[in-house]
C-alpha atoms as a PDB file:
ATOM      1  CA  UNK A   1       0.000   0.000   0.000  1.00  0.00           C
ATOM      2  CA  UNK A   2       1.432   3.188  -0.983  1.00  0.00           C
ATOM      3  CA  UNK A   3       0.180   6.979   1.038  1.00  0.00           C
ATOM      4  CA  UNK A   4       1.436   9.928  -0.056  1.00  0.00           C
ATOM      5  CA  UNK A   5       2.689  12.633   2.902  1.00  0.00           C
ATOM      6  CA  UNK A   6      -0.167  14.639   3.367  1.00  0.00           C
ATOM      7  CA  UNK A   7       1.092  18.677   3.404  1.00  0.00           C
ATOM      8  CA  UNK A   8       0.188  20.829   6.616  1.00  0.00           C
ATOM      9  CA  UNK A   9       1.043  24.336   7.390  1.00  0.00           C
ATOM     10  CA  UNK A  10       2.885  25.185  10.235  1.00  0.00           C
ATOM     11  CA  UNK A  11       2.622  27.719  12.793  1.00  0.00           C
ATOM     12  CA  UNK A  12       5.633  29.792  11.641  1.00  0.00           C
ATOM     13  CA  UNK A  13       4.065  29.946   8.219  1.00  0.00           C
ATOM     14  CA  UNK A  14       6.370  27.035   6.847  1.00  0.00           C
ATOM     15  CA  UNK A  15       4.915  23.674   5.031  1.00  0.00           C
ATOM     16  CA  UNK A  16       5.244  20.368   6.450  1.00  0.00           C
ATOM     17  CA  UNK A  17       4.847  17.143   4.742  1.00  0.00           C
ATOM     18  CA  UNK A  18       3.890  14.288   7.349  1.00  0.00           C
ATOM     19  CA  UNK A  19       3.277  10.153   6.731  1.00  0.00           C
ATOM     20  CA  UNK A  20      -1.218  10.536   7.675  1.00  0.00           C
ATOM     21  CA  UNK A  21      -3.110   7.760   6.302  1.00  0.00           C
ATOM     22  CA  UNK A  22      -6.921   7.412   6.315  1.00  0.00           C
ATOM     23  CA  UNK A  23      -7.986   5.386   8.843  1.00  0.00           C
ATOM     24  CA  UNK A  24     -11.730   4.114   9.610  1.00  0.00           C
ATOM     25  CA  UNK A  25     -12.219   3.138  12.785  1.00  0.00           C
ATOM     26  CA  UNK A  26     -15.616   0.762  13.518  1.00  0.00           C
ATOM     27  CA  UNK A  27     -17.065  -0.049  16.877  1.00  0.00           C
ATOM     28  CA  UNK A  28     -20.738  -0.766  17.751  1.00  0.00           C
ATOM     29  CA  UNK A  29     -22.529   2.210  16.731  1.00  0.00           C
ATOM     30  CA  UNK A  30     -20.931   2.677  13.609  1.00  0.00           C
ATOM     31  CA  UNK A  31     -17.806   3.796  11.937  1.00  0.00           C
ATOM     32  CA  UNK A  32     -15.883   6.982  11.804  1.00  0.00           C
ATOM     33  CA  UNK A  33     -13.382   7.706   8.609  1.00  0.00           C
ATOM     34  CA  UNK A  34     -10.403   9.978  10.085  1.00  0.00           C
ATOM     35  CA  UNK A  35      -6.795  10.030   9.208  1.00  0.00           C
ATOM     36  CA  UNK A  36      -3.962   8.620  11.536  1.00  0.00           C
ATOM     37  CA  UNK A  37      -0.658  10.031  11.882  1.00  0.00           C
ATOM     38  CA  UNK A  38       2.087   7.420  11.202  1.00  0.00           C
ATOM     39  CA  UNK A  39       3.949   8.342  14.386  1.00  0.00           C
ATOM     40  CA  UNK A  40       7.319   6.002  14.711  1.00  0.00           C
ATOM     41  CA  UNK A  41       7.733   7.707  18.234  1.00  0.00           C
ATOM     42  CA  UNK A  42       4.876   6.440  19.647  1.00  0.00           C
ATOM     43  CA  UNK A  43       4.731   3.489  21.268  1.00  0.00           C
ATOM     44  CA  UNK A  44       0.697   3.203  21.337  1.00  0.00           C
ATOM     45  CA  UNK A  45      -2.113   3.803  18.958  1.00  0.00           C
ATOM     46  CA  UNK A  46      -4.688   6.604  20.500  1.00  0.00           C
ATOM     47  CA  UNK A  47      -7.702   7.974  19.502  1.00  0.00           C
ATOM     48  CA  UNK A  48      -9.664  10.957  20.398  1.00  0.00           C
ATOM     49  CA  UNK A  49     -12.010  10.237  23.608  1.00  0.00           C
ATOM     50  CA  UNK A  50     -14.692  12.011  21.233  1.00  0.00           C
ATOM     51  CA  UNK A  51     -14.868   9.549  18.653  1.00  0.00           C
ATOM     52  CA  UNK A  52     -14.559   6.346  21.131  1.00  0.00           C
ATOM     53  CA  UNK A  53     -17.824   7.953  22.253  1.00  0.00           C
ATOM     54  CA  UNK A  54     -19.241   8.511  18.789  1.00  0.00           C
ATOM     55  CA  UNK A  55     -18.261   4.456  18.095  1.00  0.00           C
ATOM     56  CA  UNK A  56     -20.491   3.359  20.808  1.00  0.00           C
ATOM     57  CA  UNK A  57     -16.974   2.135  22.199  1.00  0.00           C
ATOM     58  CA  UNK A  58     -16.570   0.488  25.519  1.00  0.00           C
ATOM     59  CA  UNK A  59     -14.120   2.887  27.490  1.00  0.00           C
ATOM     60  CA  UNK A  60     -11.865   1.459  30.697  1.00  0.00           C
ATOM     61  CA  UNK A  61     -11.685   4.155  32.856  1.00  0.00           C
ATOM     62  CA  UNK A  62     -10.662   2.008  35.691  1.00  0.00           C
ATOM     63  CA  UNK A  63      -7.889   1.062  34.050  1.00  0.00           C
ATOM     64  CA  UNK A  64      -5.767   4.279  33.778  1.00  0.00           C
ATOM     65  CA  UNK A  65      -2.372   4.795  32.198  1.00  0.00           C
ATOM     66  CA  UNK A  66      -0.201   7.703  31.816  1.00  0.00           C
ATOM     67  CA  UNK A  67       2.064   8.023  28.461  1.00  0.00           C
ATOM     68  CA  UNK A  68       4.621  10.853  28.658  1.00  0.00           C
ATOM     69  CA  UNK A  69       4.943  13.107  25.686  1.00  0.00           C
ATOM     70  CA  UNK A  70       7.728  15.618  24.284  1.00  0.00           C
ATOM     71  CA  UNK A  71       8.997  18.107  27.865  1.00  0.00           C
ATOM     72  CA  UNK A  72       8.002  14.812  29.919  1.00  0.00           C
ATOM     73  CA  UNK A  73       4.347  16.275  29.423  1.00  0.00           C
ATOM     74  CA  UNK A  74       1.913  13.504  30.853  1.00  0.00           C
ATOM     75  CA  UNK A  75      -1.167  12.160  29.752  1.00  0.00           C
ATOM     76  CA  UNK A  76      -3.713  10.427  31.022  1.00  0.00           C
ATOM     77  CA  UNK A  77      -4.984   7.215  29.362  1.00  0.00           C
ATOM     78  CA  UNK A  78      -7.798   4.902  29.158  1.00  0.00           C
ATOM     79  CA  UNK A  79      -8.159   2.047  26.959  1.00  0.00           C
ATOM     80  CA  UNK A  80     -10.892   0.621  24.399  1.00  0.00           C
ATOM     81  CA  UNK A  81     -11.490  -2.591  22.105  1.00  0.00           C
ATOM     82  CA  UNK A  82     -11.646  -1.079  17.836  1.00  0.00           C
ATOM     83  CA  UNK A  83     -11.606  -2.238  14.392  1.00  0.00           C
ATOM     84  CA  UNK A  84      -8.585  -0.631  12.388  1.00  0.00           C
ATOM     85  CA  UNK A  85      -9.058  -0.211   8.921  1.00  0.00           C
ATOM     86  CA  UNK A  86      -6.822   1.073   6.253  1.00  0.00           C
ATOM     87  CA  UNK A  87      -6.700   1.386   2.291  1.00  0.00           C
ATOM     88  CA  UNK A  88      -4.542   2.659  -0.224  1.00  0.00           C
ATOM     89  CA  UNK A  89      -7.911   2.167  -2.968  1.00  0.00           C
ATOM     90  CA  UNK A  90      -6.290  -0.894  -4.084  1.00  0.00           C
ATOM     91  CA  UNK A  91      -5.527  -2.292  -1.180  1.00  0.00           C
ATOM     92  CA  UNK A  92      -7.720  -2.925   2.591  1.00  0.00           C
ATOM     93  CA  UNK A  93      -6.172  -3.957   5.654  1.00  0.00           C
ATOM     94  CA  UNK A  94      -8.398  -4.295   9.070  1.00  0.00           C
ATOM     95  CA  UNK A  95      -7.818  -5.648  12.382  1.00  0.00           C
ATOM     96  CA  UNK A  96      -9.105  -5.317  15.608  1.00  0.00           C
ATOM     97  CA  UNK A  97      -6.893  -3.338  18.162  1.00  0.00           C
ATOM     98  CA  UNK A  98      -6.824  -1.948  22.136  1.00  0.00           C
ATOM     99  CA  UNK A  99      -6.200   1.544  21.450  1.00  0.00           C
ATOM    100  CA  UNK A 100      -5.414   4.570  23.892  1.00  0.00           C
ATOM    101  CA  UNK A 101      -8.489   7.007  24.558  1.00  0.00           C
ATOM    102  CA  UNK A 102      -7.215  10.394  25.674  1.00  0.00           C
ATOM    103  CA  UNK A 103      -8.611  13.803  25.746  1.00  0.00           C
ATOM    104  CA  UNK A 104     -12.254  15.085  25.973  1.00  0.00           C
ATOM    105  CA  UNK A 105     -15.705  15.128  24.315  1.00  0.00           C
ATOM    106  CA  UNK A 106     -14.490  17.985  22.372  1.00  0.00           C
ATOM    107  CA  UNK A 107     -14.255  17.840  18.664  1.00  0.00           C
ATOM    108  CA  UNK A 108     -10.693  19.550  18.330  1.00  0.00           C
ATOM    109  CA  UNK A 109      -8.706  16.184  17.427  1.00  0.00           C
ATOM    110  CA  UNK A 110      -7.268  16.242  13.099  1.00  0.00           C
ATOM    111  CA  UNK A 111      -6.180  12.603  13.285  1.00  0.00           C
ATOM    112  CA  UNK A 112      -5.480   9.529  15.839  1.00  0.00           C
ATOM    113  CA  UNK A 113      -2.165   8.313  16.034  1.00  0.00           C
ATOM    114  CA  UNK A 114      -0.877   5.102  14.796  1.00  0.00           C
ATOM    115  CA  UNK A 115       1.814   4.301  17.015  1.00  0.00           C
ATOM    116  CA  UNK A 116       4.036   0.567  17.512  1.00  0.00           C
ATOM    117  CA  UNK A 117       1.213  -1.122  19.469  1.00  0.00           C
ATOM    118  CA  UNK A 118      -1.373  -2.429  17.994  1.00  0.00           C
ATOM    119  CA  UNK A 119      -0.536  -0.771  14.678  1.00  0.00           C
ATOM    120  CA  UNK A 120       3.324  -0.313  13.099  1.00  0.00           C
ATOM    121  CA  UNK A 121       4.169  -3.640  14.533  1.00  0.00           C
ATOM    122  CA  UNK A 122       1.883  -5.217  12.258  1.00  0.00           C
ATOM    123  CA  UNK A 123       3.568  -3.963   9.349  1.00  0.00           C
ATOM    124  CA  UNK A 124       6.985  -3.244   7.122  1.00  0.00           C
ATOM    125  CA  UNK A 125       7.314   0.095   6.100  1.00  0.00           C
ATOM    126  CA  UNK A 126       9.401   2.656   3.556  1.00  0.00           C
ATOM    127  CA  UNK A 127       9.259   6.396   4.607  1.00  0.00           C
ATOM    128  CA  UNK A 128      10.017   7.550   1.223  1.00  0.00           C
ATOM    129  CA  UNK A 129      11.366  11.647   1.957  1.00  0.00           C
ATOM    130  CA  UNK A 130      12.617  12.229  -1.592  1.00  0.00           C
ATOM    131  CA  UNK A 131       9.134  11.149  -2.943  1.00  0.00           C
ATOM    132  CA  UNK A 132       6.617  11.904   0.449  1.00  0.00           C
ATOM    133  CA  UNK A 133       5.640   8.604  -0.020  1.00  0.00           C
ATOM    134  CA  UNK A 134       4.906   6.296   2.822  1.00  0.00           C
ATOM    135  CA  UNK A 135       5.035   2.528   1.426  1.00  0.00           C
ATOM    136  CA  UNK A 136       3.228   0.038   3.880  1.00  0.00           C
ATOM    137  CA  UNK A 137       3.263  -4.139   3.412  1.00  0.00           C
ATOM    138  CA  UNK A 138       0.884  -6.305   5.980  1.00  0.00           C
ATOM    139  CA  UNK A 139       3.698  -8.334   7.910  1.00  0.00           C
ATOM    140  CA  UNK A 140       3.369 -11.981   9.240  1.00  0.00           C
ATOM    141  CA  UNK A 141       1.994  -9.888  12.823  1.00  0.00           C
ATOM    142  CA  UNK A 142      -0.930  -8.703  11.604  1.00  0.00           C
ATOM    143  CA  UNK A 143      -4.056 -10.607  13.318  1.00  0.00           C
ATOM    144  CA  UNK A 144      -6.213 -10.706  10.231  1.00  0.00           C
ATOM    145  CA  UNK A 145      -5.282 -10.779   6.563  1.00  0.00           C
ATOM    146  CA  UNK A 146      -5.110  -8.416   3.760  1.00  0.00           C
ATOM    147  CA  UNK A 147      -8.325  -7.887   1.351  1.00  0.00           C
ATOM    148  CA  UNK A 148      -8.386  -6.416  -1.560  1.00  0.00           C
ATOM    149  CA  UNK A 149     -11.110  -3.373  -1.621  1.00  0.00           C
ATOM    150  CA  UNK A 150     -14.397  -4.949  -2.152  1.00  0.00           C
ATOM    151  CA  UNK A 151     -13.379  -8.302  -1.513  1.00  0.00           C
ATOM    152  CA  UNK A 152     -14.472  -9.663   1.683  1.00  0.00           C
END
């Protein structure tokens, strides 16, 4: 599966090109199509608290984690059962996944993240700089198999 770097402007007026995918994300009341930053830095995959609520998603707040960010910034973490889903238009992957649930109810989240657990371990990737291409392969970790779109 090939995903070209998506370009974003940054605050200093510069552009940025960053690996996003799209991502849909399914739980019991439906599914929600977002994009999910390819984050190699991140050890777990996490999701807005907004759209775990929008999925119908069953939320473990008694089970609490903390993940440190960038300036040792802490973050408080909860955990949920979803189906991952990505596609290149040629090419589907899905899986089902414990994510990270952080944040509030607030809509102010532009993608998840798609960190090492439960997401890049699953698969064998090219960041491509000279081209701002992201090239993605299903590895032998991935709980479910590869489809191709339409197929199921």
């Amino acid at each position: 599966m090939n995903f070209p770097y998506l370009r974003y402007a940054t605050r200093d007026g510069g552009i940025v090109y960053r690996p996003v995918v799209p991502v849909d994300l399914a739980g019991p009341d439906g599914e929600v199509d977002f994009y999910g930053l390819v984050d190699t830095g991140s050890d777990d995959s996490l999701i807005p608290r907004f759209v775990a609520n929008e999925l119908g998603l069953e939320i473990d707040d008694g089970q609490i984690t903390e993940v440190v960010g960038l300036g040792s910034e802490r973050v408080a973490v909860a955990s949920a059962q979803v189906e991952l889903r990505i596609s290149d238009g040629s090419e589907s992957v899905s899986w089902h996944a414990t994510v990270g649930v952080v944040g509030t109810d607030e809509e102010d989240a532009d993608f998840v993240i798609l960190g090492h657990n439960s997401c890049l371990d699953f698969f064998t990737a090219i960041f491509d700089g000279d081209h701002r291409l992201l090239q993605r392969a299903a590895n032998s970790k991935l709980p479910r198999t590869s489809e191709l779109a339409g197929e199921s």
